[in-house]
Protein backbone atom coordinates (compact mmCIF):
# COMPACT_ATOMS: atom_id res chain seq x y z
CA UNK A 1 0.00 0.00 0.00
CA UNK A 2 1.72 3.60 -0.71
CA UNK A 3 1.88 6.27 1.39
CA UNK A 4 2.53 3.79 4.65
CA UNK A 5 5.05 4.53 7.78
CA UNK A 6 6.45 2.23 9.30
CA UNK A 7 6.38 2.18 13.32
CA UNK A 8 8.77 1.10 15.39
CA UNK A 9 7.09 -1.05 18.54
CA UNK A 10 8.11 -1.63 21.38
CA UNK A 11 7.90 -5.40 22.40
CA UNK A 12 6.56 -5.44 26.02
CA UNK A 13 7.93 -7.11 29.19
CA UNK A 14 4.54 -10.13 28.92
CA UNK A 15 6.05 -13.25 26.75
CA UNK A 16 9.84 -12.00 27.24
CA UNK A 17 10.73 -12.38 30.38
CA UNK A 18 7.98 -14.24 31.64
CA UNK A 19 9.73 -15.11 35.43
CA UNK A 20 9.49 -11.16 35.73
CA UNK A 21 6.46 -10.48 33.77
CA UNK A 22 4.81 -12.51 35.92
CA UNK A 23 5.06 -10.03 38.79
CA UNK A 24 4.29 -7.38 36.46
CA UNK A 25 1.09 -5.77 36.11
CA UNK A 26 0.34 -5.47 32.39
CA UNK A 27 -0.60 -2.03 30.95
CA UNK A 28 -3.92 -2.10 29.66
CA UNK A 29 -5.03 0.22 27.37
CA UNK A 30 -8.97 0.78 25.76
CA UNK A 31 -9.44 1.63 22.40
CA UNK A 32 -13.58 3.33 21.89
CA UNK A 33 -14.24 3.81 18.51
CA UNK A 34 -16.39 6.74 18.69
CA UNK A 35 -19.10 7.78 15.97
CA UNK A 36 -22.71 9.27 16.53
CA UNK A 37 -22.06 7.93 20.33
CA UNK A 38 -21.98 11.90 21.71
CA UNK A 39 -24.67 11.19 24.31
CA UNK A 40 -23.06 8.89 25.95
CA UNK A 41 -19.34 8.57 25.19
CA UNK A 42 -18.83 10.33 28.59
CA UNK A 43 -20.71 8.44 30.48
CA UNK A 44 -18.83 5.28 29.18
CA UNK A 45 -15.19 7.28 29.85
CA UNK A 46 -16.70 7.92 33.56
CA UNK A 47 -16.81 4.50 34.26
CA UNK A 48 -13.56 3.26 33.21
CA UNK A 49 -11.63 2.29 36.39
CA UNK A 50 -8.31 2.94 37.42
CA UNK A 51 -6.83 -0.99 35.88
CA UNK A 52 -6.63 1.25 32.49
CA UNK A 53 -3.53 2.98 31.70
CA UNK A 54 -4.41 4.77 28.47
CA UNK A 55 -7.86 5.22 26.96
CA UNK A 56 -7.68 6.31 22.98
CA UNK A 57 -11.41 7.36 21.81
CA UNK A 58 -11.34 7.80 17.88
CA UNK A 59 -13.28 10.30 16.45
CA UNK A 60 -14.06 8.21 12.86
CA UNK A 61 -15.33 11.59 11.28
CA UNK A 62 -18.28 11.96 13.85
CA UNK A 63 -20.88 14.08 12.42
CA UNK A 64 -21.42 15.47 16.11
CA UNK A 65 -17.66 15.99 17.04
CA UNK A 66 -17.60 13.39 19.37
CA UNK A 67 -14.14 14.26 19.88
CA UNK A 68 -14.34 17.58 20.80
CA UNK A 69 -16.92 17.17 23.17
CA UNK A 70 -14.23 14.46 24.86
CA UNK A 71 -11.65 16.85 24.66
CA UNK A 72 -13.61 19.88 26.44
CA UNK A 73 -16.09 17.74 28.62
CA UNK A 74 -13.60 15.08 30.08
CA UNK A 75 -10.45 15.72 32.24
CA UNK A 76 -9.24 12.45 33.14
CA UNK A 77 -5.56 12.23 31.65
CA UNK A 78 -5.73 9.26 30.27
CA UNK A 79 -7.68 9.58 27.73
CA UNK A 80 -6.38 10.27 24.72
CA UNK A 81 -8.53 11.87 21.53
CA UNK A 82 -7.69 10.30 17.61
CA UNK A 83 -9.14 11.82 14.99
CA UNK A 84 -9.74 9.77 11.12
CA UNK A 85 -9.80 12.31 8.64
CA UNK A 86 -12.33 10.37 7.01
CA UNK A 87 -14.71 8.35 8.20
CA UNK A 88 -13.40 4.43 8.43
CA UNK A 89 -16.18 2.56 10.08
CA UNK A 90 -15.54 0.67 12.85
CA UNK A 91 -13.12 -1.92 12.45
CA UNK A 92 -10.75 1.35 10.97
CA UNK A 93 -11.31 3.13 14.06
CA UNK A 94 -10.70 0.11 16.15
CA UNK A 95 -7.31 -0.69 14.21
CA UNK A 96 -6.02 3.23 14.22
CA UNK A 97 -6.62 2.93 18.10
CA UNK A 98 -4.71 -0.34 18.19
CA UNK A 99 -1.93 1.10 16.31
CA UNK A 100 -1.39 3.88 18.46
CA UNK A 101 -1.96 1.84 21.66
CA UNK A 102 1.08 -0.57 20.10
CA UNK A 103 3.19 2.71 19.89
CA UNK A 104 3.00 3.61 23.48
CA UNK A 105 3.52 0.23 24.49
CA UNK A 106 0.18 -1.52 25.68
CA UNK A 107 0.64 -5.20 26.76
CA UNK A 108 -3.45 -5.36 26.66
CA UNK A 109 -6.13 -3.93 24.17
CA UNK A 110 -9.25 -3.68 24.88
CA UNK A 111 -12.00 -2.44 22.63
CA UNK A 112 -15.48 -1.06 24.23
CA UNK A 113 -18.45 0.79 22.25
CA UNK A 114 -18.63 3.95 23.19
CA UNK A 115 -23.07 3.89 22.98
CA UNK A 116 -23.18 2.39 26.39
CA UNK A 117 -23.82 -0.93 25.94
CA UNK A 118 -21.25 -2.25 27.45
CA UNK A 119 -20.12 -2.38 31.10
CA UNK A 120 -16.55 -0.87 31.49
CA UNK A 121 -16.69 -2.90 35.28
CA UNK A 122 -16.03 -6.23 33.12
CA UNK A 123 -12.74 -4.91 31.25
CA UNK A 124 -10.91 -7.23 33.80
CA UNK A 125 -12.81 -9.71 32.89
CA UNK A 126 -11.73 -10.05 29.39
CA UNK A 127 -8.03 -9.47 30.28
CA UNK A 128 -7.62 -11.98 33.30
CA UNK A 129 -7.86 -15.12 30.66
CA UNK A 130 -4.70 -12.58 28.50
CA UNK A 131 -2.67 -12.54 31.86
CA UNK A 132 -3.19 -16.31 32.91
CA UNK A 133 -1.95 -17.48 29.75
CA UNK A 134 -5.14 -18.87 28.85
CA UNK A 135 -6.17 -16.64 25.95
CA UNK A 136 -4.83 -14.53 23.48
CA UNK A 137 -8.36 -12.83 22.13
CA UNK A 138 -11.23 -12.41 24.53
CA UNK A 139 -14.50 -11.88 23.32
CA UNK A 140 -18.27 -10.69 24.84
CA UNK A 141 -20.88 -13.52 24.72
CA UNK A 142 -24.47 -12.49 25.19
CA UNK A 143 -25.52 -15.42 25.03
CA UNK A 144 -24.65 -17.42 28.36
CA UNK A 145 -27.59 -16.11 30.44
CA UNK A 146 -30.74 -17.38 28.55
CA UNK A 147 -33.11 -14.94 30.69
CA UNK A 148 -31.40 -11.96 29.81
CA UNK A 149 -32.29 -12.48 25.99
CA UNK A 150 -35.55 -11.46 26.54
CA UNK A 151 -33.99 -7.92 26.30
CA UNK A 152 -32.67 -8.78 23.47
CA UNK A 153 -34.21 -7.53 20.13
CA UNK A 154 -35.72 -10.49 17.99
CA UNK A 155 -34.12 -9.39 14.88
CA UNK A 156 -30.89 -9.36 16.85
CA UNK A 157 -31.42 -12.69 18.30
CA UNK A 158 -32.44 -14.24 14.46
CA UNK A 159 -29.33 -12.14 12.93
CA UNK A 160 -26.89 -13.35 15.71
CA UNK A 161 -27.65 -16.70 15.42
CA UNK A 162 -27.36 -16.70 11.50
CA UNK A 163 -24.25 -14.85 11.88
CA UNK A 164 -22.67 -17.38 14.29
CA UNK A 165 -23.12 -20.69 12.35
CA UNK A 166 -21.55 -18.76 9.47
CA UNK A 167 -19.00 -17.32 11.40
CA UNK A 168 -17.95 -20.80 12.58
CA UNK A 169 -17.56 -21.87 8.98
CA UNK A 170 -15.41 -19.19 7.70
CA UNK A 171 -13.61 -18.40 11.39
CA UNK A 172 -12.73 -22.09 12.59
CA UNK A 173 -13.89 -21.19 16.31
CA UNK A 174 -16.75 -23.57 16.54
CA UNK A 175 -16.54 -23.09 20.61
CA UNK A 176 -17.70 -19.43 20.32
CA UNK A 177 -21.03 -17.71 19.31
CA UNK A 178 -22.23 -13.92 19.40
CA UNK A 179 -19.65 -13.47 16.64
CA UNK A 180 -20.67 -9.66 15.95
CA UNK A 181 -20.07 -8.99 19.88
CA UNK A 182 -18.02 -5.57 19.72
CA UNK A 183 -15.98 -5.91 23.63
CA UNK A 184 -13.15 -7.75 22.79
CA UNK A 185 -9.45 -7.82 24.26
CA UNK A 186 -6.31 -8.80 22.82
CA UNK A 187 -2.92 -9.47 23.78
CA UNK A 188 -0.14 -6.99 21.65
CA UNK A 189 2.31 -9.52 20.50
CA UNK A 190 -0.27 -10.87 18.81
CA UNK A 191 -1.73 -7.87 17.48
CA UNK A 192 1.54 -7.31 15.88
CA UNK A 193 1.16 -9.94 14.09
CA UNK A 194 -2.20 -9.39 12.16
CA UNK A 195 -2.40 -8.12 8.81
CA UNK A 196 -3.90 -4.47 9.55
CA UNK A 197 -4.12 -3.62 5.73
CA UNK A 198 -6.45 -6.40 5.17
CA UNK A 199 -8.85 -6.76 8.10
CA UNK A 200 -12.51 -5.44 7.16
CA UNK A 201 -12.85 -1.71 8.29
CA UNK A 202 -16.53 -2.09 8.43
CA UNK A 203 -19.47 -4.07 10.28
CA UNK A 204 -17.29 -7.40 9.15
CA UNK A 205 -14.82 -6.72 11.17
CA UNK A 206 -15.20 -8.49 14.11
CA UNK A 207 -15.59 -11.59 12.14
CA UNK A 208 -12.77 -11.00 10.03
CA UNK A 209 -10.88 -10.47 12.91
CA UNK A 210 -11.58 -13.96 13.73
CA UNK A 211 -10.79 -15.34 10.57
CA UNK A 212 -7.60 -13.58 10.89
CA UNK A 213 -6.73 -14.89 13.99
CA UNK A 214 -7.19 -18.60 13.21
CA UNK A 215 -4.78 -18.20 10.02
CA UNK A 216 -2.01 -17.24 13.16
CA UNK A 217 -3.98 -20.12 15.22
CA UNK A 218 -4.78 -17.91 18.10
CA UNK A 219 -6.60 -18.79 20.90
CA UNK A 220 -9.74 -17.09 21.17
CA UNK A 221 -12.09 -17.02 24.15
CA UNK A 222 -16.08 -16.26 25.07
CA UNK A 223 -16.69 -14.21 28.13
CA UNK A 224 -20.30 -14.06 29.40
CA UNK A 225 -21.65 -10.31 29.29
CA UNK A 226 -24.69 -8.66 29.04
CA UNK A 227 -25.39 -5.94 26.71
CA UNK A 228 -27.86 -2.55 27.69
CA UNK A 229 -30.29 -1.48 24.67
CA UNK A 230 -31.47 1.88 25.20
CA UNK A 231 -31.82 4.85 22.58
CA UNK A 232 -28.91 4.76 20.89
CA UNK A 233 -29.31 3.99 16.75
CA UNK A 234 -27.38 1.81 14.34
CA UNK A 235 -26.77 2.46 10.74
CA UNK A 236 -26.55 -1.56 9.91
CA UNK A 237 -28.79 -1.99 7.44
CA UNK A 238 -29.68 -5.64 7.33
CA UNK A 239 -30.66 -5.73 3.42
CA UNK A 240 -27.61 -3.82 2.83
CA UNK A 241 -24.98 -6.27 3.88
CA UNK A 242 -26.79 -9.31 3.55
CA UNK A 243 -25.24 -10.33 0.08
CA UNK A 244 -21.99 -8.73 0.92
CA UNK A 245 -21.67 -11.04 4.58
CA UNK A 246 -22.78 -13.85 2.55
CA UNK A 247 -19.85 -13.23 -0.10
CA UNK A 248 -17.09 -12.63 3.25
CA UNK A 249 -17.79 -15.47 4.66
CA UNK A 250 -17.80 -18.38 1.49
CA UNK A 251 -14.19 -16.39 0.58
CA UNK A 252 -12.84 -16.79 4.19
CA UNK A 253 -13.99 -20.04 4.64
CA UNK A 254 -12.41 -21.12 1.24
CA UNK A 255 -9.21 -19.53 2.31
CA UNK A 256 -9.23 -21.04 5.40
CA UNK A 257 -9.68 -24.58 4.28
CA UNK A 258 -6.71 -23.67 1.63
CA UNK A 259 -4.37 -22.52 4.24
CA UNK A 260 -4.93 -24.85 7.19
CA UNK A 261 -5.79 -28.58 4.88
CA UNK A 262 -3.28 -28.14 2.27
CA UNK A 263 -1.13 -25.12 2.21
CA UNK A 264 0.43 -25.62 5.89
CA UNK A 265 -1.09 -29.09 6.65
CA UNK A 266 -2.23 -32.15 4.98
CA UNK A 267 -4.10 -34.56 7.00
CA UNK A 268 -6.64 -37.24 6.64
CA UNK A 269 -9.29 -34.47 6.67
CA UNK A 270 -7.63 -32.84 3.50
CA UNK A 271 -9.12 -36.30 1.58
CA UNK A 272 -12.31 -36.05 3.11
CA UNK A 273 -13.30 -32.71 2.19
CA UNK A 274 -13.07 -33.14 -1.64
CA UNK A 275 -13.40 -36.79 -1.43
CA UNK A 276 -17.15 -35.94 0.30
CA UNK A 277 -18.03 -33.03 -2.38
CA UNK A 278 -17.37 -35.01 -4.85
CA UNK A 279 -19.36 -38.18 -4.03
CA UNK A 280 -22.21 -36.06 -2.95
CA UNK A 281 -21.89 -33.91 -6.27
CA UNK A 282 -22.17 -36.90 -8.30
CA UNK A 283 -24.99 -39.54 -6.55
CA UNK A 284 -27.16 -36.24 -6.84
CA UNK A 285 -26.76 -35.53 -10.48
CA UNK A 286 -26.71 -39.28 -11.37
CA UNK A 287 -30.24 -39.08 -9.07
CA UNK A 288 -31.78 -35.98 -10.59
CA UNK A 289 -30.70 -37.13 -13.97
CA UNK A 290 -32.38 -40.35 -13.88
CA UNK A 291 -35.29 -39.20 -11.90
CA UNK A 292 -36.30 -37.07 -14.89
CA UNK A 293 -35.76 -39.90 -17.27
CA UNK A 294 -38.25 -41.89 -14.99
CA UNK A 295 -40.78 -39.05 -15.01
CA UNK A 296 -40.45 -38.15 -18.76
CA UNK A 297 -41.22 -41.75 -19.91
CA UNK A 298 -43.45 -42.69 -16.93
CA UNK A 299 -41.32 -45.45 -15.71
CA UNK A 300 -40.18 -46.10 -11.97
CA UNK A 301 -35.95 -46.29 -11.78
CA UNK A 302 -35.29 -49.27 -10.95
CA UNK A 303 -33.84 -50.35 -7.55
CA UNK A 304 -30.27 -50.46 -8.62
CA UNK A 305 -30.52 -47.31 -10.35
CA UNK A 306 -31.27 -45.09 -6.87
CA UNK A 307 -28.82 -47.27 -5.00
CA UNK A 308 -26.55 -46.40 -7.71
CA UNK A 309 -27.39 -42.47 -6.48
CA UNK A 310 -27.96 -43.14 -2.78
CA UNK A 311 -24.70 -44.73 -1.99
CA UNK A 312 -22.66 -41.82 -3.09
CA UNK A 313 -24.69 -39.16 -2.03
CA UNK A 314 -24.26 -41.45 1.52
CA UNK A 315 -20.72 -41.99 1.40
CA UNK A 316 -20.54 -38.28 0.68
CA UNK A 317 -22.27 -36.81 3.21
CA UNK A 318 -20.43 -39.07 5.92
CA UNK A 319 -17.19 -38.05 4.61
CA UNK A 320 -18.05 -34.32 5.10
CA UNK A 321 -19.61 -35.25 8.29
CA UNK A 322 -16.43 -36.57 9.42
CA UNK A 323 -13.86 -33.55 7.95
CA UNK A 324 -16.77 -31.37 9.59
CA UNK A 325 -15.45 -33.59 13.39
CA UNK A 326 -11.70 -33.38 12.69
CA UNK A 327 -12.25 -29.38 12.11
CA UNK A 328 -14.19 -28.98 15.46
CA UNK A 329 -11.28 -30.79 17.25
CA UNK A 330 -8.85 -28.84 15.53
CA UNK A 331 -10.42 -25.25 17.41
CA UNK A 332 -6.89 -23.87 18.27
CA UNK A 333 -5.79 -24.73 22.15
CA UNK A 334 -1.99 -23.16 23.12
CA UNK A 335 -2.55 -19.58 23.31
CA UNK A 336 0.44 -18.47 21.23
CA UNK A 337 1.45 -15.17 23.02
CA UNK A 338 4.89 -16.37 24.50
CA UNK A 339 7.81 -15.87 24.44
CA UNK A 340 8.68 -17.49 21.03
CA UNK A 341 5.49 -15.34 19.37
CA UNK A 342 6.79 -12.37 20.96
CA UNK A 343 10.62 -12.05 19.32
CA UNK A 344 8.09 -12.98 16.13
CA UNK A 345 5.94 -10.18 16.87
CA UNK A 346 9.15 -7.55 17.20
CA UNK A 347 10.02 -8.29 13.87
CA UNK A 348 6.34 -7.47 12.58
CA UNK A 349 5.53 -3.69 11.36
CA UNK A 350 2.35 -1.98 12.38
CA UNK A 351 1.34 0.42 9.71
CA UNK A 352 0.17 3.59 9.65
CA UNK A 353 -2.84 4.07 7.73
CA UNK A 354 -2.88 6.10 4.42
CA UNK A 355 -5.49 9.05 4.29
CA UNK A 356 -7.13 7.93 1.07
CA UNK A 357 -10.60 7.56 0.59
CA UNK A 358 -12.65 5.21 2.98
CA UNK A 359 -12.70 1.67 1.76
CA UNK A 360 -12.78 -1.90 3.18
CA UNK A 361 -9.17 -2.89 2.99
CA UNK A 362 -10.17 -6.67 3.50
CA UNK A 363 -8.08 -8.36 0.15
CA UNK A 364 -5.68 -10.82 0.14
């Protein structure tokens, strides 16, 4: 991409020197992408307790300069204002905040809306699994506490759920749901290591952030939340992205197979996969075929003709049912945030952003 600085990162004390770092209390820094949010952005700030170092809100071209009412209205010296000269969406806003939390040397990111919705009392929450090793990517589940759905909107509840099967096709992370779910936390060294220029800027972001983080087979973890609805109003339009989502998610899922079954692996599931489409692709044409041959001249098939189409489309559908098994069990498990990931990481080079026009830099 032209126009791109480099940064120079500093690698923090967490994964290098891990008989000291684990004395250390890590520096945790929140990252509030901030866009139509002005009635309640300070509210949000208010309640950020004193386990945050650094709080960056970015102003993504806010209509209501958000910022500036931050900047006048807020006095707490920690938080920080970043301004997009244009307007990103969020996963640009999120990623511009990450950047500069990587400069001034954040061991922890978290990422909180700024419309209230989320409780700034569970930040330690997400980062305890970070600091006990047993996560590098927290995420919000809404979804553990079946009798706080009823606040839930319907359409959210439908959408989320749609969302989630998908999500665990293209992502990898069958273990997790409420894919869309916006309070997140992430370890730096492994932040360094994701591919900034190509992670959605917009609504797909979260989920490309997923997809992103199995391709460095990350370990990614749901914590239980629950999420406020009150007045605030999205700009998601549902018709809008529905053929674009779909489109996202069959191209990460195709990549994903690629990269994990036969560009860095081959395994017994790398056979099945193909091995399945293909039996199932053929016992349903030989079917369909000979089924309309039957109707057109009034004639039943005869038996060995459908067992010559049910036995493949059989065979088929077991071998997919068993590549479908070995990918479940293969949900990554060693949290790779040590020490070995973090000399990787200090080699890595955070980007700044150009200033072009807004896009989704999602390609490649």
């Amino acid at each position: 991409m032209s126009g791109l600085r480099h940064l120079d990162l500093p690698v923090p004390a967490i994964g290098l020197a891990p008989d000291a770092a684990s004395q250390a209390t890590p520096s945790i820094a929140v990252v509030i992408p901030s866009y139509k949010v002005r009635s309640h952005v300070l509210d949000v700030l208010a309640r950020i307790g004193p386990e945050v170092r650094s709080v960056y809100v970015v102003d993504d071209a806010c209509p209501d300069a958000s910022g500036d009412v931050v900047e006048a209205r807020c006095k707490d010296p920690r938080v920080h204002v970043i301004r997009n000269p244009v307007n990103l969406g969020v996963g640009g806003a999120v990623l511009n905040g990450y950047r500069r939390a990587l400069r001034d040397g954040a061991d922890i990111i978290v990422k909180i809306d700024g419309d209230g919705q989320m409780d700034p009392g569970l930040i330690m929450d997400f980062v305890a699994p970070i600091m006990a090793g047993e996560a590098d990517y927290t995420k919000g589940n809404r979804f553990f506490d079946l009798e706080a759905l009823s606040a839930m909107p319907r359409i959210r509840l439908v959408g989320n759920a749609t969302l989630s099967l998908l999500t665990k096709l293209s992502g990898g992370y069958w273990d997790l749901f409420d894919p869309t779910n916006g309070f997140t936390a992430i370890h730096a060294n492994v932040a360094r290591l994701l591919p900034f220029e190509k992670i959605s800027n917009r609504y797909f972001f979260e989920t490309d952030m997923l997809f992103r983080l199995n391709t460095l087979r990350a370990v990614v973890v749901d914590v239980p939340m629950q999420a406020k609805y009150g007045d605030e109003v999205s700009s998601l339009s549902i018709s809008r992205i529905v053929g674009e989502f779909l489109f996202k998610h069959i191209r990460n899922f195709a990549k994903r197979i690629f990269y994990n079954y036969y560009l860095r692996d081959l395994s017994l599931a790398s056979i099945e996969l193909p091995l399945g489409l293909l039996l199932l692709t053929a016992g349903t044409a030989f079917g369909a075929y000979h089924w309309a041959v039957s109707i057109r001249a009034g004639v039943p098939s005869s038996a060995g003709t459908v067992m010559l189409a049910a036995l493949p489309i059989i065979m088929g559908v077991q071998f997919l049912l068993a590549f479908i098994g070995y990918d479940i069990a293969s949900v990554p498990k060693r949290p790779i945030h040590g020490r070995s990931m973090a000399r990787s990481a200090a080699s890595h080079e955070v980007k700044e952003p150009d200033e072009g026009p807004p896009r989704d830099r999602d390609v490649g």
